[in-house]
Protein backbone atom coordinates (compact mmCIF):
# COMPACT_ATOMS: atom_id res chain seq x y z
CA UNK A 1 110.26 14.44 55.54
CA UNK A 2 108.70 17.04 53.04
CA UNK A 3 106.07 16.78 50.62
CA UNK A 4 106.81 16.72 47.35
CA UNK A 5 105.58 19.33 44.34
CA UNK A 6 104.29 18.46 41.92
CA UNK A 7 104.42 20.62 38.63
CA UNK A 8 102.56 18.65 36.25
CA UNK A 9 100.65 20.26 33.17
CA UNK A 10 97.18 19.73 35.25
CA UNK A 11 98.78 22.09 38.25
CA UNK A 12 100.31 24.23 35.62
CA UNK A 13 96.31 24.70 34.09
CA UNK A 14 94.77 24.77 37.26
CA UNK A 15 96.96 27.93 38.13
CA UNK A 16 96.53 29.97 34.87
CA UNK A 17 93.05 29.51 34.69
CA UNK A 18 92.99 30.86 38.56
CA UNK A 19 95.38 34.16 37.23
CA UNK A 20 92.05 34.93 34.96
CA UNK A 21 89.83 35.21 37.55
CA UNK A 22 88.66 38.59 38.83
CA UNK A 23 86.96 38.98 42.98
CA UNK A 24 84.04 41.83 42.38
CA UNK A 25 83.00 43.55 45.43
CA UNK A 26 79.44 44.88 44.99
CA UNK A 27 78.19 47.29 47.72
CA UNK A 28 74.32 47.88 48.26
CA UNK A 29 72.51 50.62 51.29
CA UNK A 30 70.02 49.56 53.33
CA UNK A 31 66.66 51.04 54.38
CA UNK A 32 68.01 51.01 57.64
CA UNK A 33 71.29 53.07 56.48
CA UNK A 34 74.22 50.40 56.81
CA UNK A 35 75.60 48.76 53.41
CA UNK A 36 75.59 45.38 52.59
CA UNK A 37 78.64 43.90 50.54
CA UNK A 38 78.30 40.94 47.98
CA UNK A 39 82.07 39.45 46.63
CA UNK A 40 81.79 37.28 43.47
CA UNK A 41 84.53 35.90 41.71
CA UNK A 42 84.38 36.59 37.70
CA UNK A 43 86.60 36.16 34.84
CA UNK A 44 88.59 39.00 33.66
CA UNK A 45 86.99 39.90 31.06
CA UNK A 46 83.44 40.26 31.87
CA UNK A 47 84.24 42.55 34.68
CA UNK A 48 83.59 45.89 33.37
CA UNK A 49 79.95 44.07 32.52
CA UNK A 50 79.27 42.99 36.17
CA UNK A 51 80.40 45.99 37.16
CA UNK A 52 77.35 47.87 34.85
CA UNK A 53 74.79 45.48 35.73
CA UNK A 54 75.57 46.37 39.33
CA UNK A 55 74.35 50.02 38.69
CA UNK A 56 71.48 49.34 37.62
């Protein structure tokens, strides 16, 4: 037997507020040479900041 959806207005938030989310991939060298990667998840609009502060 299958599981049952369900499409209620708290799955219904739960998925738009996911849609304004934003996965920043920050890269850093090494002394050594080899880069590092960080991943952060940010909302949509305060990616262009993160993305600044990261060249700093």
């Amino acid at each position: 037997m299958a599981k049952k959806q369900s499409f209620g207005d708290k799955v219904l938030r739960q998925k738009a507020e996911a849609k304004k989310m934003a996965k920043v991939i920050v890269s850093t060298k090494k002394e050594n040479g080899q880069y590092s990667f960080q991943q952060k998840m940010v909302e949509a609009g305060d990616v262009q900041a993160v993305i600044k502060e990261s060249k700093q």
